[in-house]
C-alpha atoms as a PDB file:
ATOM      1  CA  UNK A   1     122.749  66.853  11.769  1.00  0.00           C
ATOM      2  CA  UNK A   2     122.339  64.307   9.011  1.00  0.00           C
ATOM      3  CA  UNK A   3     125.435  65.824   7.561  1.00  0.00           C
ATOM      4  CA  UNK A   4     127.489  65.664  10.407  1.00  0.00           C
ATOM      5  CA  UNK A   5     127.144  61.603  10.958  1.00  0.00           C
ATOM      6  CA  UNK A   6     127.687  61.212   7.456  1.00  0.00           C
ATOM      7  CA  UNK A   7     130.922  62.851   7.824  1.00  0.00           C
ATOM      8  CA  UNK A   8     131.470  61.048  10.616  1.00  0.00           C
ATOM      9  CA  UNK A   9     130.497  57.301   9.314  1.00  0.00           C
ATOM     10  CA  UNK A  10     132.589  58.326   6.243  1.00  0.00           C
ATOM     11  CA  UNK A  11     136.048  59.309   7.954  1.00  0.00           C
ATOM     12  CA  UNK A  12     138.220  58.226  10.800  1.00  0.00           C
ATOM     13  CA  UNK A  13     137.167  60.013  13.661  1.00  0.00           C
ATOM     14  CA  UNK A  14     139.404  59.667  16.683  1.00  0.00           C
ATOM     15  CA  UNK A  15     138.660  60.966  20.341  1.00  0.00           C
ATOM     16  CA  UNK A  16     141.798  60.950  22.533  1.00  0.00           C
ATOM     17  CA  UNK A  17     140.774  60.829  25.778  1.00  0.00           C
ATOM     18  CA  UNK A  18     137.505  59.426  27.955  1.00  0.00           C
ATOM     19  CA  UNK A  19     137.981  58.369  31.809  1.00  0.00           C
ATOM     20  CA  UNK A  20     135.051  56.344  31.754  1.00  0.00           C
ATOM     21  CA  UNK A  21     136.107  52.936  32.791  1.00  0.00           C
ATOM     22  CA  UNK A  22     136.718  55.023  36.899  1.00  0.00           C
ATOM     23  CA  UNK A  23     132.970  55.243  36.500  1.00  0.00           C
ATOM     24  CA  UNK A  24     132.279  51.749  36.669  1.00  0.00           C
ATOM     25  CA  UNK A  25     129.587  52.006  34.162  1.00  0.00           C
ATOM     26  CA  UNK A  26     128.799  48.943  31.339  1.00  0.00           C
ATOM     27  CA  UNK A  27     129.845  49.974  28.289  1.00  0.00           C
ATOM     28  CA  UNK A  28     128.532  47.249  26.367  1.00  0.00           C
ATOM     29  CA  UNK A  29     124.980  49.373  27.478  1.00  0.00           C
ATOM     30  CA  UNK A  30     123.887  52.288  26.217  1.00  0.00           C
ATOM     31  CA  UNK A  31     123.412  55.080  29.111  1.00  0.00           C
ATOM     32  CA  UNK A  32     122.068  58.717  29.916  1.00  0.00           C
ATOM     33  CA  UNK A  33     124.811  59.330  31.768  1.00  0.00           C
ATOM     34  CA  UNK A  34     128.307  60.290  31.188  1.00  0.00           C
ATOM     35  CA  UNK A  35     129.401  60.654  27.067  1.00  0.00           C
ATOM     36  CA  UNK A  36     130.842  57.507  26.346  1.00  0.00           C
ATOM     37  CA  UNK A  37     129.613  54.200  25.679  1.00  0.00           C
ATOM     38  CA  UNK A  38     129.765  51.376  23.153  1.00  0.00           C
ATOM     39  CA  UNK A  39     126.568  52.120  21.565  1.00  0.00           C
ATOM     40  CA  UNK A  40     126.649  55.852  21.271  1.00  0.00           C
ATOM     41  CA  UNK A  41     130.156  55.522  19.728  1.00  0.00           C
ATOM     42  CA  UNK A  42     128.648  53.643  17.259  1.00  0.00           C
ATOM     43  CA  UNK A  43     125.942  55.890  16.541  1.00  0.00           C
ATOM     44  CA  UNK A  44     128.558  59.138  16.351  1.00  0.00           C
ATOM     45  CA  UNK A  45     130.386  57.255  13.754  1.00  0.00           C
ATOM     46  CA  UNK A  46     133.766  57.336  16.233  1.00  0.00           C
ATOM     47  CA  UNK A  47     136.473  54.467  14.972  1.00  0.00           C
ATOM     48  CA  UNK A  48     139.092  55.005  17.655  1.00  0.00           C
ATOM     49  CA  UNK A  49     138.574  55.901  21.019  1.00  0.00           C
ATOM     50  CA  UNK A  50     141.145  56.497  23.757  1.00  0.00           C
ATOM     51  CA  UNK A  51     140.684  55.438  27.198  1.00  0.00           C
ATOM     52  CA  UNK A  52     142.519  56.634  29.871  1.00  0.00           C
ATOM     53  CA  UNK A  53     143.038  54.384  33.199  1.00  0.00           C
ATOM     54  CA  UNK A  54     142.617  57.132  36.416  1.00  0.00           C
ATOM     55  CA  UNK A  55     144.225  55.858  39.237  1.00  0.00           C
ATOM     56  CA  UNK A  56     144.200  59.086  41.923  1.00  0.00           C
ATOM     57  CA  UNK A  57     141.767  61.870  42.103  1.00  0.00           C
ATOM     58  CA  UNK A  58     142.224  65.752  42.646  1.00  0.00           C
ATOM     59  CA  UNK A  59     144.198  66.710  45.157  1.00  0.00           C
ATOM     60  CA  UNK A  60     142.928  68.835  48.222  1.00  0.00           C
ATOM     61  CA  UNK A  61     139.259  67.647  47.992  1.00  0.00           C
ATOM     62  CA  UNK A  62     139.803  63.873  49.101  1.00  0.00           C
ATOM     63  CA  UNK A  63     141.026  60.550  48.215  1.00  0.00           C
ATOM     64  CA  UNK A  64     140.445  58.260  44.784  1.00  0.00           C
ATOM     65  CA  UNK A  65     139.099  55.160  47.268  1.00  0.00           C
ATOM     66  CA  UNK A  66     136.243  57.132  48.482  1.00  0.00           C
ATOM     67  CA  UNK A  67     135.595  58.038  44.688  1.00  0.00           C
ATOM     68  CA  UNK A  68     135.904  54.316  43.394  1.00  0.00           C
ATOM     69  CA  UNK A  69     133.663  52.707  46.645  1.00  0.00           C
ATOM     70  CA  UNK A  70     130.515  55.392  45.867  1.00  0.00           C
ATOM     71  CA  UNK A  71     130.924  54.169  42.259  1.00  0.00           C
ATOM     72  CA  UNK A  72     130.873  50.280  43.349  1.00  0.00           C
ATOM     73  CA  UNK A  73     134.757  48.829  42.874  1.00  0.00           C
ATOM     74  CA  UNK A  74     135.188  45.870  44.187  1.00  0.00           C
ATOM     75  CA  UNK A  75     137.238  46.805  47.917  1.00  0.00           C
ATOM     76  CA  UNK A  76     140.306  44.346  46.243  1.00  0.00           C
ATOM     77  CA  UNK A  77     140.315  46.583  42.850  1.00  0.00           C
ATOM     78  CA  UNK A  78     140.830  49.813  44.673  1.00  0.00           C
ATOM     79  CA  UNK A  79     143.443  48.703  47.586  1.00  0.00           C
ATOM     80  CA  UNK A  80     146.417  50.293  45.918  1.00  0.00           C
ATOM     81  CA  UNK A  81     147.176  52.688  42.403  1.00  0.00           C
ATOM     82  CA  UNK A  82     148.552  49.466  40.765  1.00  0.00           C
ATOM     83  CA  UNK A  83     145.342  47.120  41.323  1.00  0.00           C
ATOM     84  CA  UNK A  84     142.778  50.245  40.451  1.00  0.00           C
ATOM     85  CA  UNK A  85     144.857  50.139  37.286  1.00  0.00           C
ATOM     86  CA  UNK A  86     144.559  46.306  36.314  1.00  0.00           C
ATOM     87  CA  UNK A  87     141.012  46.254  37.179  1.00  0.00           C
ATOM     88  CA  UNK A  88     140.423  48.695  34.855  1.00  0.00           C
ATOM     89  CA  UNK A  89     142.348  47.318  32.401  1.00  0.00           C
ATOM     90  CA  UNK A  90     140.184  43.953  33.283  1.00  0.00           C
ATOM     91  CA  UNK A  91     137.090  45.780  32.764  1.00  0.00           C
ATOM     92  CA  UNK A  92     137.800  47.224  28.978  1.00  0.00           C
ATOM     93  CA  UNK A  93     138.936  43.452  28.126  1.00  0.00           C
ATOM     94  CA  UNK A  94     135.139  42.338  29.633  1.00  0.00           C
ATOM     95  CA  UNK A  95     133.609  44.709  28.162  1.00  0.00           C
ATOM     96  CA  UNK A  96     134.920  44.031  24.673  1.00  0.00           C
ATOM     97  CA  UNK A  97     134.956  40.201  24.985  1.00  0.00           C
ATOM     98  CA  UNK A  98     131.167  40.660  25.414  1.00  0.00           C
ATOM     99  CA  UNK A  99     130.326  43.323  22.987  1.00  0.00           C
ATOM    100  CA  UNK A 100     129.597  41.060  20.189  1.00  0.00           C
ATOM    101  CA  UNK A 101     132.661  42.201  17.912  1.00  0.00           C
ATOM    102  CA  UNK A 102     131.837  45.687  18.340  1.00  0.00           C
ATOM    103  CA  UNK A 103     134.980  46.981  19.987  1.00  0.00           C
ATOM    104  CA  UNK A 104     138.275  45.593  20.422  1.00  0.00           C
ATOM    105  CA  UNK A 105     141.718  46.677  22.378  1.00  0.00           C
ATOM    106  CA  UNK A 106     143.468  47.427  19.951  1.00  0.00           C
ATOM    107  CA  UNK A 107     147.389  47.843  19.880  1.00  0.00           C
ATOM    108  CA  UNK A 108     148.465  48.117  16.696  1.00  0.00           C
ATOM    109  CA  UNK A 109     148.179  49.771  13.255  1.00  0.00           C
ATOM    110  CA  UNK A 110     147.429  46.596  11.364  1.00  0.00           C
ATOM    111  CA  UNK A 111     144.927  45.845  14.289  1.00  0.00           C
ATOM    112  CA  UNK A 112     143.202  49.625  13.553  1.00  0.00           C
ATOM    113  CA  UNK A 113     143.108  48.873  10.120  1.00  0.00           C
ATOM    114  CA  UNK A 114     141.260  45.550   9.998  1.00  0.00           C
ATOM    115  CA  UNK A 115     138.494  47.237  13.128  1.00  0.00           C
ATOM    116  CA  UNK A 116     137.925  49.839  10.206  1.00  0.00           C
ATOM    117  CA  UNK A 117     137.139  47.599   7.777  1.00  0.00           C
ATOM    118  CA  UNK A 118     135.135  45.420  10.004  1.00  0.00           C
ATOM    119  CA  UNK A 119     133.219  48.332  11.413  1.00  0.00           C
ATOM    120  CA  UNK A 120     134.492  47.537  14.752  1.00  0.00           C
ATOM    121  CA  UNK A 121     135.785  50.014  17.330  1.00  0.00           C
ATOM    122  CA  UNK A 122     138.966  50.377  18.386  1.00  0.00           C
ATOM    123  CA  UNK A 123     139.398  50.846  21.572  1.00  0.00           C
ATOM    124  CA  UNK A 124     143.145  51.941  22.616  1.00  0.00           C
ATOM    125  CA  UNK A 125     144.300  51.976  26.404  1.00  0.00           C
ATOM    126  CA  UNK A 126     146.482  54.400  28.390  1.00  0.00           C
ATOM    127  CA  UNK A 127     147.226  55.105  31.952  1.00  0.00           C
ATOM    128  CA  UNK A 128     147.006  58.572  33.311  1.00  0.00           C
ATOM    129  CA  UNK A 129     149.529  59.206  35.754  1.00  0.00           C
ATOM    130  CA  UNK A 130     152.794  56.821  35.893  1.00  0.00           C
ATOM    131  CA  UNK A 131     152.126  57.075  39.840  1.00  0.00           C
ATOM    132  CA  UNK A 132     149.909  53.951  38.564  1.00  0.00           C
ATOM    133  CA  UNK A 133     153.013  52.099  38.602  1.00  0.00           C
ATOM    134  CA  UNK A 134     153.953  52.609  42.409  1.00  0.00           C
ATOM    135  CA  UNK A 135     157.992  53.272  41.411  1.00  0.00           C
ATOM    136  CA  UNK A 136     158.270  49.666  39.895  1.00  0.00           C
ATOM    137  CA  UNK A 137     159.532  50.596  36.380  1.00  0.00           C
ATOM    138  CA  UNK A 138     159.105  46.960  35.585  1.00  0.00           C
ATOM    139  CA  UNK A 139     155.740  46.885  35.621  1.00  0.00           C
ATOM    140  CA  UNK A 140     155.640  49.071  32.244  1.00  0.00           C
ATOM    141  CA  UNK A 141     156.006  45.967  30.732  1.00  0.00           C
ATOM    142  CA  UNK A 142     153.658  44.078  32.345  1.00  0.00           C
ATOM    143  CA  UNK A 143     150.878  47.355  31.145  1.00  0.00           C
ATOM    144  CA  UNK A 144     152.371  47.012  27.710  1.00  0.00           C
ATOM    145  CA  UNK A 145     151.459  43.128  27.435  1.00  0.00           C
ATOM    146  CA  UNK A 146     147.790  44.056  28.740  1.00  0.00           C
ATOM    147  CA  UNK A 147     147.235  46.196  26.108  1.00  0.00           C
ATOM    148  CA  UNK A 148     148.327  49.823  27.033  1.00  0.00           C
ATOM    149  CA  UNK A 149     149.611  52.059  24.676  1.00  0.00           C
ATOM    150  CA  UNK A 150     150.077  55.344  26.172  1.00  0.00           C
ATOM    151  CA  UNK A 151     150.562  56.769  29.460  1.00  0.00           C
ATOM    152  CA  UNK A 152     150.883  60.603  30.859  1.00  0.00           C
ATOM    153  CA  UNK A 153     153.661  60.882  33.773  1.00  0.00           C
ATOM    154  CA  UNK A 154     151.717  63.018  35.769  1.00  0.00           C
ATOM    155  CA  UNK A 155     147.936  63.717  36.203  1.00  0.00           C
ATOM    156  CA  UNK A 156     146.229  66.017  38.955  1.00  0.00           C
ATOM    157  CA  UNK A 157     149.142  66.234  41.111  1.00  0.00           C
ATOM    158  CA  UNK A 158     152.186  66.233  41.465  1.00  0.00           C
ATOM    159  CA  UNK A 159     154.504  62.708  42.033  1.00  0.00           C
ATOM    160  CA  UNK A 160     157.780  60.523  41.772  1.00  0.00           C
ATOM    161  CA  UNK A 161     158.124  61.370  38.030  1.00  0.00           C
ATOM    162  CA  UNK A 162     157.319  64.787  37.687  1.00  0.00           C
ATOM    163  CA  UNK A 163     154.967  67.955  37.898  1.00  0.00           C
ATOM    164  CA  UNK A 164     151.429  68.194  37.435  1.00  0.00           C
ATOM    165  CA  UNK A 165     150.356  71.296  35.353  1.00  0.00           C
ATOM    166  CA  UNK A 166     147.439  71.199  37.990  1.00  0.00           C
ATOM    167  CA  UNK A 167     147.212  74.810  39.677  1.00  0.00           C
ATOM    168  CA  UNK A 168     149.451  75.513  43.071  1.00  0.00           C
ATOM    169  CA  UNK A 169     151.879  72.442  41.702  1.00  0.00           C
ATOM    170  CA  UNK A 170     154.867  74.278  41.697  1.00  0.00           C
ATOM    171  CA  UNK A 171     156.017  73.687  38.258  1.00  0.00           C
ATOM    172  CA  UNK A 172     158.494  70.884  38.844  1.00  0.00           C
ATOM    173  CA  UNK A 173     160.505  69.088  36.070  1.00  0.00           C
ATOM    174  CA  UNK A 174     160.638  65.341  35.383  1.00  0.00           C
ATOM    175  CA  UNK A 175     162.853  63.540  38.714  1.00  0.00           C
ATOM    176  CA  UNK A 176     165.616  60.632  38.182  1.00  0.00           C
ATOM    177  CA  UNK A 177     162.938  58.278  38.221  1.00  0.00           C
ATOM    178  CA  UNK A 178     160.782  59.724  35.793  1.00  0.00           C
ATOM    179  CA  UNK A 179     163.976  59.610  32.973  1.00  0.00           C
ATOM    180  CA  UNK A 180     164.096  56.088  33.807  1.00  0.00           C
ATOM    181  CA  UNK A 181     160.273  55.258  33.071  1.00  0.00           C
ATOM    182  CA  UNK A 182     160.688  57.933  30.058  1.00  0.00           C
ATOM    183  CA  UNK A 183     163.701  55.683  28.739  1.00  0.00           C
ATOM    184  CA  UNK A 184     161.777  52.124  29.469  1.00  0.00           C
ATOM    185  CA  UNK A 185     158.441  53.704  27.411  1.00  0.00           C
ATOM    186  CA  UNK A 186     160.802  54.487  24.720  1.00  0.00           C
ATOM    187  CA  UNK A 187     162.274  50.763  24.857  1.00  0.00           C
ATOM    188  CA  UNK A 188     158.787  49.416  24.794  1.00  0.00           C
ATOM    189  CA  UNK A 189     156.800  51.868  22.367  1.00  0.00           C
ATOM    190  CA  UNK A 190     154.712  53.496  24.721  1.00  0.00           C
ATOM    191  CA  UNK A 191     153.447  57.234  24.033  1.00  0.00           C
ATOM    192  CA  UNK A 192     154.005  59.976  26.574  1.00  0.00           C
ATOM    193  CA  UNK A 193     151.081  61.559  26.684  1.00  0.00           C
ATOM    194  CA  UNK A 194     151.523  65.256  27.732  1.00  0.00           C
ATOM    195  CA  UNK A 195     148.353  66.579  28.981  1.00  0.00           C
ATOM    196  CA  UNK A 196     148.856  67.425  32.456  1.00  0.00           C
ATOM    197  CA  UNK A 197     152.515  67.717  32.593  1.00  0.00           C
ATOM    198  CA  UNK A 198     153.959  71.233  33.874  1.00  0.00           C
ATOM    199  CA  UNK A 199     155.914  73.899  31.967  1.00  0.00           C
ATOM    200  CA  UNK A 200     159.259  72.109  33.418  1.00  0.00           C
ATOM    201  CA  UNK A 201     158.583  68.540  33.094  1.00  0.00           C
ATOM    202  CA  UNK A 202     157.379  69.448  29.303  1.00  0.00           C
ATOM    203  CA  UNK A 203     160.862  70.799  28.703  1.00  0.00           C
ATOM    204  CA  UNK A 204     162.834  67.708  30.266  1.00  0.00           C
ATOM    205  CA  UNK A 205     160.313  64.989  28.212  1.00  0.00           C
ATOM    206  CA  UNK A 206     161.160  67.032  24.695  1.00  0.00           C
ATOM    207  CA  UNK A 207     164.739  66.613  25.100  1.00  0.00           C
ATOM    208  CA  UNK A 208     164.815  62.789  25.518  1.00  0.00           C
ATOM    209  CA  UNK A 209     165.544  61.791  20.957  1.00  0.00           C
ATOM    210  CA  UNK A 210     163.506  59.387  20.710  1.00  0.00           C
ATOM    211  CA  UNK A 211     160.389  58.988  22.916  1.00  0.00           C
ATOM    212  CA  UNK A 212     156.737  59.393  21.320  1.00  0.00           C
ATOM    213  CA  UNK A 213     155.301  62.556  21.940  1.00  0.00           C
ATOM    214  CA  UNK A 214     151.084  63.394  21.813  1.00  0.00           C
ATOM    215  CA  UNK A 215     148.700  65.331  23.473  1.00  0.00           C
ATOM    216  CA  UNK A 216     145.424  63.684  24.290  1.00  0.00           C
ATOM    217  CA  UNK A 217     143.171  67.012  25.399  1.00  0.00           C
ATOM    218  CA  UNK A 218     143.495  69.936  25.880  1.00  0.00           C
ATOM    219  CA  UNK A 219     143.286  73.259  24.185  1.00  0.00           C
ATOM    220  CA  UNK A 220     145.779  76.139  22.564  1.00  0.00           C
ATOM    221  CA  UNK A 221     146.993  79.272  24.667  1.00  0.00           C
ATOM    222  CA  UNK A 222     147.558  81.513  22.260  1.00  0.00           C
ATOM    223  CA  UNK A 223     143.654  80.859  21.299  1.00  0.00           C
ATOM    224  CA  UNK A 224     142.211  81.421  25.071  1.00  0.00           C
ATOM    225  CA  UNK A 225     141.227  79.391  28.059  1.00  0.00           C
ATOM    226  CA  UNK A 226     142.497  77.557  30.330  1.00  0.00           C
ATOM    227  CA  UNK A 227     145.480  77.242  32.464  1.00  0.00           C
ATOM    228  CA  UNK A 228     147.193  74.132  31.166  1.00  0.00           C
ATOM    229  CA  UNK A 229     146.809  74.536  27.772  1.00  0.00           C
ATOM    230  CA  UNK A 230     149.634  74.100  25.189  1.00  0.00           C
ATOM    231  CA  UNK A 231     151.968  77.350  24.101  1.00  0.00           C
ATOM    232  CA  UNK A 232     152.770  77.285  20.428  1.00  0.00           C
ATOM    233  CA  UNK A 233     156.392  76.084  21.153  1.00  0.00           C
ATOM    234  CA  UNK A 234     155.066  72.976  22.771  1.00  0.00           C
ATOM    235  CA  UNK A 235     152.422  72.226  19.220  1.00  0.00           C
ATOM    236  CA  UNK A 236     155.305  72.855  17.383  1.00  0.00           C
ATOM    237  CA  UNK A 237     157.947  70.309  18.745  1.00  0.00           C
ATOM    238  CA  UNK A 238     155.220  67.628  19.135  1.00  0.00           C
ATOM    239  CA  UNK A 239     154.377  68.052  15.273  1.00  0.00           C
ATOM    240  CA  UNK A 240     158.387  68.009  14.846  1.00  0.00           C
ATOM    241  CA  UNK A 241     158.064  64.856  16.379  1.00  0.00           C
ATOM    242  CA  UNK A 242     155.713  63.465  14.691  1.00  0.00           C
ATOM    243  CA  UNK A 243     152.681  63.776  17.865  1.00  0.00           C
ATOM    244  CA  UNK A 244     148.900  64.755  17.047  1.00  0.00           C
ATOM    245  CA  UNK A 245     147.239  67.241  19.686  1.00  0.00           C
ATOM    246  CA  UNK A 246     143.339  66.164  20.876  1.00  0.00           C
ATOM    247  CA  UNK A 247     141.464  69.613  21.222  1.00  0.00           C
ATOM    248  CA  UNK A 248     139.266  68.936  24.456  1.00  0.00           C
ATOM    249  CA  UNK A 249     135.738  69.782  24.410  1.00  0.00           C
ATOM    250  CA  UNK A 250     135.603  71.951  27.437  1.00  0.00           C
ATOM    251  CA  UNK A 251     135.081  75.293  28.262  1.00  0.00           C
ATOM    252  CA  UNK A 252     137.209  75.998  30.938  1.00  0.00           C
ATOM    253  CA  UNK A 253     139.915  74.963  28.100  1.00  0.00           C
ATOM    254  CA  UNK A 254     138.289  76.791  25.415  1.00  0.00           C
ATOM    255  CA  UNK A 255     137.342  79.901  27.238  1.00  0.00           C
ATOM    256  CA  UNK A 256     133.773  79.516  25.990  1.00  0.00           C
ATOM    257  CA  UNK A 257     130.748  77.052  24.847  1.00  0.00           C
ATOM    258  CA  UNK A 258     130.270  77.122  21.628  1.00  0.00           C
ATOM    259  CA  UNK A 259     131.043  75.212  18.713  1.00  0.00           C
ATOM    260  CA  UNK A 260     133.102  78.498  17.223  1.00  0.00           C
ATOM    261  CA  UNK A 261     135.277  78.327  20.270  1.00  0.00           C
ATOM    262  CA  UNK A 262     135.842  74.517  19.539  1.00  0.00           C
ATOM    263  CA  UNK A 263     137.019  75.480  15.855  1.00  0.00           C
ATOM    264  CA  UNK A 264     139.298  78.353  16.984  1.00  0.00           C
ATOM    265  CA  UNK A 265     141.078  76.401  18.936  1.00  0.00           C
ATOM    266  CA  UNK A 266     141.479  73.943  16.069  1.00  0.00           C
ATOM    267  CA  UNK A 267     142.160  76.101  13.712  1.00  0.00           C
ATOM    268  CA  UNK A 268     145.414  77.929  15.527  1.00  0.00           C
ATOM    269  CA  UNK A 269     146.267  74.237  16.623  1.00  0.00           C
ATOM    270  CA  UNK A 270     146.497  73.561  12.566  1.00  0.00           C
ATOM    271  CA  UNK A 271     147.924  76.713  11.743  1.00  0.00           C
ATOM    272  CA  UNK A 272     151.226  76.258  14.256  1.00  0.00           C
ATOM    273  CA  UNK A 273     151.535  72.367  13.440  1.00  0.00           C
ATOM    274  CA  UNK A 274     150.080  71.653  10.100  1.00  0.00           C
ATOM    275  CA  UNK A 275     147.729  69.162   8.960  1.00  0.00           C
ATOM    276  CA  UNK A 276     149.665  66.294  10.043  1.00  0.00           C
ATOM    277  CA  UNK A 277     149.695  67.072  13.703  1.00  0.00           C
END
């Protein structure tokens, strides 16, 4: 173990994806629940961590209010998609003002660069789901001057942009207005983030020339697991492109437990795209 947090004080380690500002937890505090806090990134020797902003919950089993008033939101934060996302948003700048210098939202490369030096984490915003944005392509902007970075068009479910790679979806491709928020990321530098878009709405996004492509989580087909994992074709034009893929520590993904299954997936992920990616 000593190893291990020596490698990890010593190198860059990146996670790309945690949901835990929906959780409504402090992350200035260290906790027993959940993975991801302040403190125990610290301790794991993590320099960047991604977190995503969840605005609506699985579909079939009931509705993202009922989710966000059992984990205390305030009843004006979780009125609509677009205020769950600001709040949360609100909540990551909180948290960092008060975490003595410890973290900061952080936007650009320069911005990583001096939170390494300083020891500080940086703590990089996206929004899963462009439903967050109610069909207002405007209000990309508005995300991009709070901070956001990144943002996956669909999530759990299908919606106005696109198709979820969520089971029973119906594989749909990206819709008229999902080109148009595609071309305004592009404008503004925001990342498409991939993870949960379907077979068809992956196919549309690659052909757009310039857009940036990555992949927070997930895992590799051709390597087992899960259903909405990546197919080699996919790694490939996202390393073309210049992406990085997150291999997500899961093992519905993985198709096991173990660390081994962790590194196969990994490994095939490096094999198809190379180092870089």
């Amino acid at each position: 173990m000593g190893d291990v947090k020596e490698f990890h004080q010593r190198w860059c380690i990146a996670d790309g994806h945690a949901d835990s500002l929906m959780w409504n937890r402090d992350l200035c505090e260290r906790s027993e629940e959940g993975h991801v806090d302040f403190p125990r990134l610290r301790e794991a020797g993590v320099k960047l961590q991604c977190f995503t902003i969840v605005t609506r919950g699985f579909p079939f089993i009931g509705g993202f209010p009922v989710f966000a008033a059992w984990r205390g939101w305030p009843r004006e934060a979780r009125a609509s998609e677009w205020t769950r996302a600001l709040w949360q948003i609100e909540q990551m700048a909180s948290f960092c003002a008060r975490s003595e210098d410890a973290a900061r939202i952080t936007t650009t490369g320069a911005m990583l660069e001096d939170n390494l030096a300083q020891g500080r984490l940086s703590a990089v915003l996206g929004v899963e789901g462009g439903h967050a944005i109610e069909g207002q392509v405007a209000r990309l902007s508005e995300l991009h001057q709070r901070g956001v970075r990144f943002m996956g068009l669909t999530h759990l479910s299908n919606n106005d942009l696109g198709g979820s790679s969520f089971p029973m979806m119906g594989n749909r491709g990206l819709t008229p207005l999902g080109r148009d928020v595609m071309e305004e990321m592009a404008r503004l530098g925001l990342s498409v983030d991939v993870a949960h878009a379907s077979e068809s709405t992956l196919k549309d996004l690659f052909t757009h020339p310039s857009v940036r492509f990555f992949c927070s989580h997930t895992g590799v087909r051709a390597a087992g697991g899960g259903w909405r994992n990546l197919s080699d074709e996919s790694l490939r034009f996202i390393a073309d492109r210049g992406g990085v893929v997150g291999i997500i520590f899961a093992p519905v993904y993985l198709g096991g437990d173990t660390v081994d299954d962790v590194v196969r997936h990994i490994e095939h992920a490096v094999d198809v795209m190379g180092e870089g990616g």
